[in-house]
Protein backbone atom coordinates (compact mmCIF):
# COMPACT_ATOMS: atom_id res chain seq x y z
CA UNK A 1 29.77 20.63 -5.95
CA UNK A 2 29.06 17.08 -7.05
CA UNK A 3 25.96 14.88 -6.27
CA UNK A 4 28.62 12.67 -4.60
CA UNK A 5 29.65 15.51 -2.48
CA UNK A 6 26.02 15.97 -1.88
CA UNK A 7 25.66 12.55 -0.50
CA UNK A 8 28.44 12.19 2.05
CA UNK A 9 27.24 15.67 3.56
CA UNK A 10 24.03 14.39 3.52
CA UNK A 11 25.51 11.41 5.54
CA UNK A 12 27.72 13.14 7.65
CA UNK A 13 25.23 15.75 8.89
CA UNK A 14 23.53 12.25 10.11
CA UNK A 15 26.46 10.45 11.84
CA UNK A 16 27.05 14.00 13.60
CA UNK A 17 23.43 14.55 14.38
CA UNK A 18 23.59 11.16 16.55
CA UNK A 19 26.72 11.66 17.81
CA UNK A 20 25.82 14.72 19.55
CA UNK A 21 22.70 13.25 20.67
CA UNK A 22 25.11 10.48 22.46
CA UNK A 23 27.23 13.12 23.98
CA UNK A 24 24.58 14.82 25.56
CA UNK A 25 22.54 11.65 26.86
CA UNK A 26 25.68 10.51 28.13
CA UNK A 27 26.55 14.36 29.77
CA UNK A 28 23.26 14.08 31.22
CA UNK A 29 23.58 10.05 32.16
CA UNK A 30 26.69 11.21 34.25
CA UNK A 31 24.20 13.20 36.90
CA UNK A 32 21.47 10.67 37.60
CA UNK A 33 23.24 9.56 40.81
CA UNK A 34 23.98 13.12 42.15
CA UNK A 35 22.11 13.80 45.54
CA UNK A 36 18.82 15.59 45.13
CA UNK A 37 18.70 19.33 45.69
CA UNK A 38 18.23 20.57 49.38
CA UNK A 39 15.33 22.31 48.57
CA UNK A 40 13.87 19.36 46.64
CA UNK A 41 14.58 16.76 49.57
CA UNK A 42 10.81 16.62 50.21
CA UNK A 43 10.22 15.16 46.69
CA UNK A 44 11.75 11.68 47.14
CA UNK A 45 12.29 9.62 50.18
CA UNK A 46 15.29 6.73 50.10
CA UNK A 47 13.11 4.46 48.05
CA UNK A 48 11.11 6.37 45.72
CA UNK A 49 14.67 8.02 45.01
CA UNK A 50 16.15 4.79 43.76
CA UNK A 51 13.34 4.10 41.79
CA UNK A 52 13.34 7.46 39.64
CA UNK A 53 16.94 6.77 39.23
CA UNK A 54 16.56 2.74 37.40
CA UNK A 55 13.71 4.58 35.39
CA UNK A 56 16.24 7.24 34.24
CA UNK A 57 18.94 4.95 33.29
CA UNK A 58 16.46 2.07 31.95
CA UNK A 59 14.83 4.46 29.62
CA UNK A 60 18.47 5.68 28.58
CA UNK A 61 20.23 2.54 27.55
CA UNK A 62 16.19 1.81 25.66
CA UNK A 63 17.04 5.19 24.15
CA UNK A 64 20.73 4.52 23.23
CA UNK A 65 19.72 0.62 21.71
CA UNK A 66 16.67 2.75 19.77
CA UNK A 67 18.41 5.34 18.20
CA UNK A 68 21.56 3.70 17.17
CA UNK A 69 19.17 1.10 15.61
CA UNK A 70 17.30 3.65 13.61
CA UNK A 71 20.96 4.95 12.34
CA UNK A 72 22.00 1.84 11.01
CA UNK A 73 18.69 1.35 9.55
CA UNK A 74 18.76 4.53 7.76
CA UNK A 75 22.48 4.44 6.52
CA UNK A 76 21.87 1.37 5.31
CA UNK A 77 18.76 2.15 3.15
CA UNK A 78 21.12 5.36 1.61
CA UNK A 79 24.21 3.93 0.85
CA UNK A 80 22.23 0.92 -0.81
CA UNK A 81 19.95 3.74 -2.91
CA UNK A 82 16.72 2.71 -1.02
CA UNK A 83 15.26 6.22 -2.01
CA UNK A 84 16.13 5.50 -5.80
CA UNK A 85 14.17 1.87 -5.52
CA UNK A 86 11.26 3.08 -3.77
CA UNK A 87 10.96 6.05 -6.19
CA UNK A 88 11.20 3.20 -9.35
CA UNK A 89 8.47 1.41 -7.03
CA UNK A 90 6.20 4.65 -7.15
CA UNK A 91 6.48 5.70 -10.26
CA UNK A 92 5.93 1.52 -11.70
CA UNK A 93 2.30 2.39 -9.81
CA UNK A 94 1.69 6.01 -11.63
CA UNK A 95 2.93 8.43 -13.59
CA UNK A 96 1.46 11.32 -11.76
CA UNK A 97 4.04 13.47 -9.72
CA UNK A 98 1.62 13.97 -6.85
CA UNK A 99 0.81 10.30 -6.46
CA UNK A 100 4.20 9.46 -7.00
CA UNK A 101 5.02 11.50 -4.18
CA UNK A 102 2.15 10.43 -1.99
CA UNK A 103 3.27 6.36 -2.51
CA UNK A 104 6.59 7.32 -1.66
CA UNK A 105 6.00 8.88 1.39
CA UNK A 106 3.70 6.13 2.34
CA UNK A 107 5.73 3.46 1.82
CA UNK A 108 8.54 5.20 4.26
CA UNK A 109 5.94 5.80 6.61
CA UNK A 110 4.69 2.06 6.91
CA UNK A 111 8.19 1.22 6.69
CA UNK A 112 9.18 3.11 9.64
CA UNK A 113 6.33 2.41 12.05
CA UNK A 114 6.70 -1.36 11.52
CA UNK A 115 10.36 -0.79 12.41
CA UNK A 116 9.61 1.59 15.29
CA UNK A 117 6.54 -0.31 16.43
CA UNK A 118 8.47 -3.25 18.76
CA UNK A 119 10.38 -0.79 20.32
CA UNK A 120 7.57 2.15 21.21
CA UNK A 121 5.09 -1.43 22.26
CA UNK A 122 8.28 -2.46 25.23
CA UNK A 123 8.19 0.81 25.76
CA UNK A 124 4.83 0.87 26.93
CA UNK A 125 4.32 -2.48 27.67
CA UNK A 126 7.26 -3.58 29.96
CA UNK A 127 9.21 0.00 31.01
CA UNK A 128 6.54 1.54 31.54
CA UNK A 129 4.46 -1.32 33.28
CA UNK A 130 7.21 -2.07 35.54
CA UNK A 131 7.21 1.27 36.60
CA UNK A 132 3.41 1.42 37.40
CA UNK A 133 2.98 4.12 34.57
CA UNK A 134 1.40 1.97 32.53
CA UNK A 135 -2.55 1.54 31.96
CA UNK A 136 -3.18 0.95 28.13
CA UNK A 137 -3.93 -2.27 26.74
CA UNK A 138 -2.60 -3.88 23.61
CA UNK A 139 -5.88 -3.48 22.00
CA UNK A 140 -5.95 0.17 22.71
CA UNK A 141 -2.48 0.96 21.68
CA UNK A 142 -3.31 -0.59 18.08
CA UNK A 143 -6.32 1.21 17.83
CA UNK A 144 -3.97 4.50 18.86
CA UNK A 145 -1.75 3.41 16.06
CA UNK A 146 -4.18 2.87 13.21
CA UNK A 147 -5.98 5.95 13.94
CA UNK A 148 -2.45 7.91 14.11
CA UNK A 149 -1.66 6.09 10.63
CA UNK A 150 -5.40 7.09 9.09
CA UNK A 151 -4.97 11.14 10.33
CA UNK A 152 -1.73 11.01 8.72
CA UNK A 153 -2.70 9.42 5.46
CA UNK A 154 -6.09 12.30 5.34
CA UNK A 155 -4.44 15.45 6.78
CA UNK A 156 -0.85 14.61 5.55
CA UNK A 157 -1.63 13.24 2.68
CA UNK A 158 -4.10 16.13 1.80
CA UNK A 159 -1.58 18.83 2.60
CA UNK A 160 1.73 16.73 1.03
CA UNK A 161 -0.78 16.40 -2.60
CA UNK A 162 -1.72 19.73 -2.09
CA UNK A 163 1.99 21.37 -2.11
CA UNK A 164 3.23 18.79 -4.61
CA UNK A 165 0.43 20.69 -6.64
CA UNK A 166 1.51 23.70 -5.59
CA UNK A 167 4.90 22.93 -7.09
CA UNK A 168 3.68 21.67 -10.26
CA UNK A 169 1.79 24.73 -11.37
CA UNK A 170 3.26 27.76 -9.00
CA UNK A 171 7.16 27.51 -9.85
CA UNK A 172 9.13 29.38 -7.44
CA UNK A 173 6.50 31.04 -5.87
CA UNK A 174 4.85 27.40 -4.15
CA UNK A 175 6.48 28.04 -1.29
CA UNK A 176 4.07 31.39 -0.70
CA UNK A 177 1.35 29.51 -1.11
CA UNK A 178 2.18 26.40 0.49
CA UNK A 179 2.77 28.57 3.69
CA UNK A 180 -0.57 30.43 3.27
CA UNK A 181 -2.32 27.25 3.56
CA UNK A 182 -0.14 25.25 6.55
CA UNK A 183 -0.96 28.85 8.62
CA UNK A 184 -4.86 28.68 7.78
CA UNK A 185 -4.39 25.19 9.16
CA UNK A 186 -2.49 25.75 12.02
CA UNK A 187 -4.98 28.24 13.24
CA UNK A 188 -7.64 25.92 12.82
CA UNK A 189 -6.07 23.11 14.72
CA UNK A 190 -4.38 25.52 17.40
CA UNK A 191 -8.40 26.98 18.21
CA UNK A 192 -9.98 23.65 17.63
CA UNK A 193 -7.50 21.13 18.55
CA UNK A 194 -10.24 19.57 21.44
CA UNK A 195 -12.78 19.70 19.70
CA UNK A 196 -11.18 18.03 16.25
CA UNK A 197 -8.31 15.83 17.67
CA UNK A 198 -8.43 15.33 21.46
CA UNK A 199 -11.94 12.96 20.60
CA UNK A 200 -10.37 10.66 18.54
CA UNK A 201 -8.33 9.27 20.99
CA UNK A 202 -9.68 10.37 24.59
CA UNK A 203 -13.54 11.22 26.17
CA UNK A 204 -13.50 14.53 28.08
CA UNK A 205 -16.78 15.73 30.29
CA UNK A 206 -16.76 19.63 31.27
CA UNK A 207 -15.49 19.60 35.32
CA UNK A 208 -18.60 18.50 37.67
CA UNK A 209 -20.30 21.36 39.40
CA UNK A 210 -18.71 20.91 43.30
CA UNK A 211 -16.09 22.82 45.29
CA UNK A 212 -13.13 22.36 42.83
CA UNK A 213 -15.22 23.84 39.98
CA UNK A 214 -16.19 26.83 42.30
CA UNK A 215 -12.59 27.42 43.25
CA UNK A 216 -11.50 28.03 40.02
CA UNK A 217 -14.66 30.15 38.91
CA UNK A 218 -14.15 31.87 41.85
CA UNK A 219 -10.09 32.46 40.51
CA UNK A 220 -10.96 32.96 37.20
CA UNK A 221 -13.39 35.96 37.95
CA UNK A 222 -10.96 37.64 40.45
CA UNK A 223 -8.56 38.07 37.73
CA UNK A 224 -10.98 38.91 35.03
CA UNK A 225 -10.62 35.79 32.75
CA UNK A 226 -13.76 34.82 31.19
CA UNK A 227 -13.59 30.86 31.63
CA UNK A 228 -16.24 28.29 30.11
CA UNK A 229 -15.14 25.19 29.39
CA UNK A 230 -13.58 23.57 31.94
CA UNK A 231 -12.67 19.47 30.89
CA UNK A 232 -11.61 16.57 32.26
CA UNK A 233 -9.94 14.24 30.04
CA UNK A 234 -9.63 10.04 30.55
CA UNK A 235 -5.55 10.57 30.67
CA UNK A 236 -6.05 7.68 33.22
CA UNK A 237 -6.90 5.06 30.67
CA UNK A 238 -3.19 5.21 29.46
CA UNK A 239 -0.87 6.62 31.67
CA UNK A 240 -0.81 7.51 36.13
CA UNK A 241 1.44 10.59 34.57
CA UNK A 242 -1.05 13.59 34.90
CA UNK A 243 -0.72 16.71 33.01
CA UNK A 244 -3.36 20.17 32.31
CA UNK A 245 -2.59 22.39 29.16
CA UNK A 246 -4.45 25.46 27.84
CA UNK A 247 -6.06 25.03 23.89
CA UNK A 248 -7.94 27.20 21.69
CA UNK A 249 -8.41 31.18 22.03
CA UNK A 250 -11.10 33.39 21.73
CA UNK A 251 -14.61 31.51 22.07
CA UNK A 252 -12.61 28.37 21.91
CA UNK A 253 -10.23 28.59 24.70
CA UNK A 254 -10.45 26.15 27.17
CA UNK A 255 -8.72 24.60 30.45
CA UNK A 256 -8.43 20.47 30.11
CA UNK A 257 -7.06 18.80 33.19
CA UNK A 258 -6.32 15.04 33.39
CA UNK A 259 -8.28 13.44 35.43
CA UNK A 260 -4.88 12.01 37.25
CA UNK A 261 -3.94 15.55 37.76
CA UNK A 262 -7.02 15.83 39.74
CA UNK A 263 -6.85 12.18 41.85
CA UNK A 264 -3.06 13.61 42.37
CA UNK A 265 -3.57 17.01 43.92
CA UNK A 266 -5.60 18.70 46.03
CA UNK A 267 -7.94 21.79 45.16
CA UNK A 268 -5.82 24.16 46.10
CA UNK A 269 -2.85 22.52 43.82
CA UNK A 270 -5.11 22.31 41.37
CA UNK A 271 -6.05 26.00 40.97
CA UNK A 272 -2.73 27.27 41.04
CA UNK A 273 -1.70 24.50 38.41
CA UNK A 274 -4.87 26.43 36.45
CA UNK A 275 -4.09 29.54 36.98
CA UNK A 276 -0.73 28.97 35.55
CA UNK A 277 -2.52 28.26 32.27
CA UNK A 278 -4.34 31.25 32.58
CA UNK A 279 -1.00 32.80 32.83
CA UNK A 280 -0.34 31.51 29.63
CA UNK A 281 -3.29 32.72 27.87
CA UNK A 282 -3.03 36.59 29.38
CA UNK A 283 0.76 36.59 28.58
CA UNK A 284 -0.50 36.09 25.09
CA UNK A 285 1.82 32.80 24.99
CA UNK A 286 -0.38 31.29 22.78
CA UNK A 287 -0.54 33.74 19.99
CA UNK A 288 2.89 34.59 20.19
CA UNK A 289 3.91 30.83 19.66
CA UNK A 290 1.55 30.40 17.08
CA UNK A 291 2.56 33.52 15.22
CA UNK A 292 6.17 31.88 15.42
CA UNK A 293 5.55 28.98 14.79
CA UNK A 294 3.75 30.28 11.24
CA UNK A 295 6.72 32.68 10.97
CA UNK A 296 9.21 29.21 11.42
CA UNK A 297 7.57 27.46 8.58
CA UNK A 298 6.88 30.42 5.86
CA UNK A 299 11.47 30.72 6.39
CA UNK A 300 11.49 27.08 6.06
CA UNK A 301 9.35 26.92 2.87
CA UNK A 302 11.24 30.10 1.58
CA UNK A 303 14.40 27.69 1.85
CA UNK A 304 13.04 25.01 0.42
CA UNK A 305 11.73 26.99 -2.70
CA UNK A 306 15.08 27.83 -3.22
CA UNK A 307 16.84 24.43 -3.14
CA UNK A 308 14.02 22.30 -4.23
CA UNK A 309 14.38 22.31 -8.25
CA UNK A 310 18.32 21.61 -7.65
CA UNK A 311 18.99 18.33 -9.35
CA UNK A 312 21.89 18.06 -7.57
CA UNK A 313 19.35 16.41 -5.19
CA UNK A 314 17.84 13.87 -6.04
CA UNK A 315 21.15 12.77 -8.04
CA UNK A 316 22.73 12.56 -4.58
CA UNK A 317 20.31 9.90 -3.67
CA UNK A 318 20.46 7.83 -6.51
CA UNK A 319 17.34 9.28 -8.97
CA UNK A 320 18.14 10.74 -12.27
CA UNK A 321 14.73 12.23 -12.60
CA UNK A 322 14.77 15.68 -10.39
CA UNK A 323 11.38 15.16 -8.13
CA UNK A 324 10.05 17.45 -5.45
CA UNK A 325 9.71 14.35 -2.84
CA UNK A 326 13.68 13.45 -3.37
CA UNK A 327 14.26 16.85 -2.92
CA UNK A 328 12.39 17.09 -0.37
CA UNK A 329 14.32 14.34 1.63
CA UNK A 330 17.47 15.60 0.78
CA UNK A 331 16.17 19.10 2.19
CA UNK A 332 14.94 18.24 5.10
CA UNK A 333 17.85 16.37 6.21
CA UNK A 334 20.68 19.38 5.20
CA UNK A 335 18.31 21.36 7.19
CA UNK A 336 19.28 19.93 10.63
CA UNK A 337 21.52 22.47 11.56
CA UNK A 338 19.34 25.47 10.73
CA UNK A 339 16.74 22.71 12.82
CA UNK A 340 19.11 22.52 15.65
CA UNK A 341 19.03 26.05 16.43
CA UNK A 342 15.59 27.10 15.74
CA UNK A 343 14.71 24.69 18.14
CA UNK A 344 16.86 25.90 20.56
CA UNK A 345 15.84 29.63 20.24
CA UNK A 346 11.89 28.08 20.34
CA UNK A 347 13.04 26.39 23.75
CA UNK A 348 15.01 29.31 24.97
CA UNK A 349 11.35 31.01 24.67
CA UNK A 350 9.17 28.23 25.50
CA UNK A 351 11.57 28.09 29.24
CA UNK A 352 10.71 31.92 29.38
CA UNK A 353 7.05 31.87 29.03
CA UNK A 354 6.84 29.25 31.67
CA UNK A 355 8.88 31.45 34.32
CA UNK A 356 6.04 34.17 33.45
CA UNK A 357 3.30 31.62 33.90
CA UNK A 358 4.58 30.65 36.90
CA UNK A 359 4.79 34.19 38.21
CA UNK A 360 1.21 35.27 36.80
CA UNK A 361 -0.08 31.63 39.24
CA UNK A 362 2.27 33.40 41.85
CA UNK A 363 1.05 36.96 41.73
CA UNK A 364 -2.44 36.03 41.03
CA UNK A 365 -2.80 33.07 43.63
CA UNK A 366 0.23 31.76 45.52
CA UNK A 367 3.19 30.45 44.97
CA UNK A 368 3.06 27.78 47.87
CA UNK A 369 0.34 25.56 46.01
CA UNK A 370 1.93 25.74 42.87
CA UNK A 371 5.70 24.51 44.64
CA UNK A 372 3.74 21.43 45.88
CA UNK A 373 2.32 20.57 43.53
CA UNK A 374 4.80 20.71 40.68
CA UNK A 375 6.81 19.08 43.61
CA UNK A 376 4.26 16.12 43.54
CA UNK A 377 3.99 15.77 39.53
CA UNK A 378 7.17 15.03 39.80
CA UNK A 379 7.51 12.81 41.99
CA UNK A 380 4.53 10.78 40.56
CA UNK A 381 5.90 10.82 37.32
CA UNK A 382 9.94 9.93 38.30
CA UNK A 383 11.39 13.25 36.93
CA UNK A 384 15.10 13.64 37.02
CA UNK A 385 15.98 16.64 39.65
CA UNK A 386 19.47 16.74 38.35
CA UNK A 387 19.74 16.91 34.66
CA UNK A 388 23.46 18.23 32.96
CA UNK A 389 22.73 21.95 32.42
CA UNK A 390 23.39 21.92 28.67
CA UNK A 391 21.36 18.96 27.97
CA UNK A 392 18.49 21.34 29.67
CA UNK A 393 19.31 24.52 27.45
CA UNK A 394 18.87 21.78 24.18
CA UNK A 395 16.29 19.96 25.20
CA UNK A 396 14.29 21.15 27.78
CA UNK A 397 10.72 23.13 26.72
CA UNK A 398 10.30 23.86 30.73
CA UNK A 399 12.94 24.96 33.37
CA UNK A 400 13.94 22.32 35.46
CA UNK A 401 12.07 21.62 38.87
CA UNK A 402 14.74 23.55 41.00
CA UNK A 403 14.94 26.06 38.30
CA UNK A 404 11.31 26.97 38.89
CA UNK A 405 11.62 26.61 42.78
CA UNK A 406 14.12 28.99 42.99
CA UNK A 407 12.41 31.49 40.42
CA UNK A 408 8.93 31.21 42.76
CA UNK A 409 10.82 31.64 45.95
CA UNK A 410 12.54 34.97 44.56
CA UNK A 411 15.59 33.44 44.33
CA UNK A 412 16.98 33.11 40.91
């Protein structure tokens, strides 16, 4: 195989990554008009309907102009050897492999948010406003931004200089302990993930002693879960779209519900919206996706250690000089296929553990509660009721509204 061989699969598996990306937003484009579920008549009356159907197709022609403008972007930084310049750019700055690495990386990273930025700002600023979603400010989404950009330079950088070391002085065996450390970390983040990340960007307060927060002691002690920390988080000052999600285990774990969840809902929604997190947490949900998710990257760094050192590489992009951060582009982009299934086996799972949370809030609560209100999220929040089936099984980390209707009612 030559490194020119190397270069047009590297290309192709691009072109055919987007062009099955368009063939399933268009599959799915196809069912936006299609009348809404008998069962799910209740969500949208003749108005509300016709709204959640210009947000679908608005955001799909913003996602079609978006993505085909990142692939002519990117094919035309490859075929005119931007990875070869910017590598002649890093290495004009220092002759250290590690900060080689780390300038190259940063470069593309700048790079790509300043293209990306005008596009995610209408995004927030006129889709989303026009749809009433929106409640940021431009202040507060550049503040979002530069703190996004300085966690990636500390943590990303840290851990990116920290395997390029790895490299250096480990040979074949970085890979081993590459994975040992992104494992230590993902444990870390996984049990303290509100306390570490979720200030940066949002205030929570633990849930005001009243009748909501005795409702769900009350739940949480008839099923035997020990349950603390109770939060509300600001979701409000960006977004009307409300969400809850389970973090942490152990001593750690803890319930956060958006504070739009809880002007959206009553109590009795509420609870059973909880006590599907619970379900989460005593299905062991979060362990098991965390012990996959360590198992996912130790295979993927196994790979890499094997192709890594392969010249073949980085003379496919242009560099004479074999480096672990060309490699590491090259890698990560012939690794879309073995991506493309992964993820779907991850959302095959992910669509199976929320069935069992949903029948853990059923068997443990009601089912009732938890139909309305997953009935009202989406209807606050303009979900599509009738997405193309396969574009579900690809992309979807929950079942579909109907999907999880049917499944509370005993009836898929």
């Amino acid at each position: 195989m030559t490194p020119t061989l190397v270069f047009y699969i590297i290309i192709g598996f691009i072109g055919i990554s987007f062009i099955i990306d368009q063939i399933l937003d268009a599959l799915n484009a196809k069912h936006f008009d299609d009348p809404i579920p008998q069962e799910l008549a209740d969500v949208y009356d003749e108005e509300s309907y016709r709204k959640s159907q210009d947000y679908k197709k608005v955001n799909a022609k913003f996602s079609t102009l978006t993505s085909s403008f990142m692939l002519v972007v990117t094919l035309a930084f490859f075929l005119a050897d931007g990875f070869a310049f910017l590598d002649n750019l890093a290495r004009s700055v220092s002759s250290n492999e590690i900060m080689v690495g780390l300038i190259f990386f940063g470069i593309i990273m700048i790079g790509s948010d300043i293209l990306t930025t005008p596009f995610s700002y209408y995004k927030t600023f006129v889709i989303e406003e026009r749809f009433s979603f929106n409640k940021s400010t431009p202040t507060l989404f550049f503040v979002d931004k530069l703190k996004g950009w300085l966690m990636t330079i500390i943590v990303g950088g840290g851990l990116l200089a920290l395997v390029i070391w790895f490299y250096q002085y480990s040979g074949d065996f970085f890979w081993l302990y590459a994975w040992i450390v992104f494992a230590v970390f993902a444990v870390v983040v996984n049990m303290f993930y509100a306390k570490l990340i979720v200030p940066l960007f949002n205030k929570q307060q633990p849930l005001e002693e009243g009748s909501l927060r005795e409702k769900i002691e009350n739940y949480a002690a008839a099923v035997g879960f020990k349950l603390n920390n109770i939060f509300v988080i600001d979701g409000s000052k960006r977004s009307t779209k409300a969400n809850a999600y389970f973090s942490g285990f152990g001593t750690e774990k803890r319930i956060t519900l958006y504070d739009t969840l809880i002007n959206d809902l009553e109590e009795e929604e509420i609870v059973a919206v909880l006590a599907h997190e619970v379900g989460h947490y005593q299905k062991n949900h979060i362990i098991i996706n965390l012990v996959t998710s360590i198992l996912l990257t130790g295979f993927t760094l196994w790979l890499l250690g094997i192709f890594i050192s392969m010249p073949i590489f980085s003379e496919a992009l242009g560099v004479t000089q074999p480096s672990f951060h060309i490699g590491l582009i090259a890698f990560g982009i012939l690794y879309t296929p073995i991506s493309g299934v992964t993820g779907f086996l991850m959302s095959l799972l992910s669509r199976k553990f929320e069935y069992q949370a949903d029948n853990y809030a059923k068997d443990t609560y009601a089912g009732e509660p938890l139909i309305r209100s997953l009935k009202k999220l989406s209807r606050n929040s303009l979900s599509n009721l009738t997405p193309h089936t396969l574009y579900v099984k690809l992309h979807y980390s929950h079942p579909t509204l109907l999907q999880r209707y049917r499944n509370l009612k005993g009836l898929r």
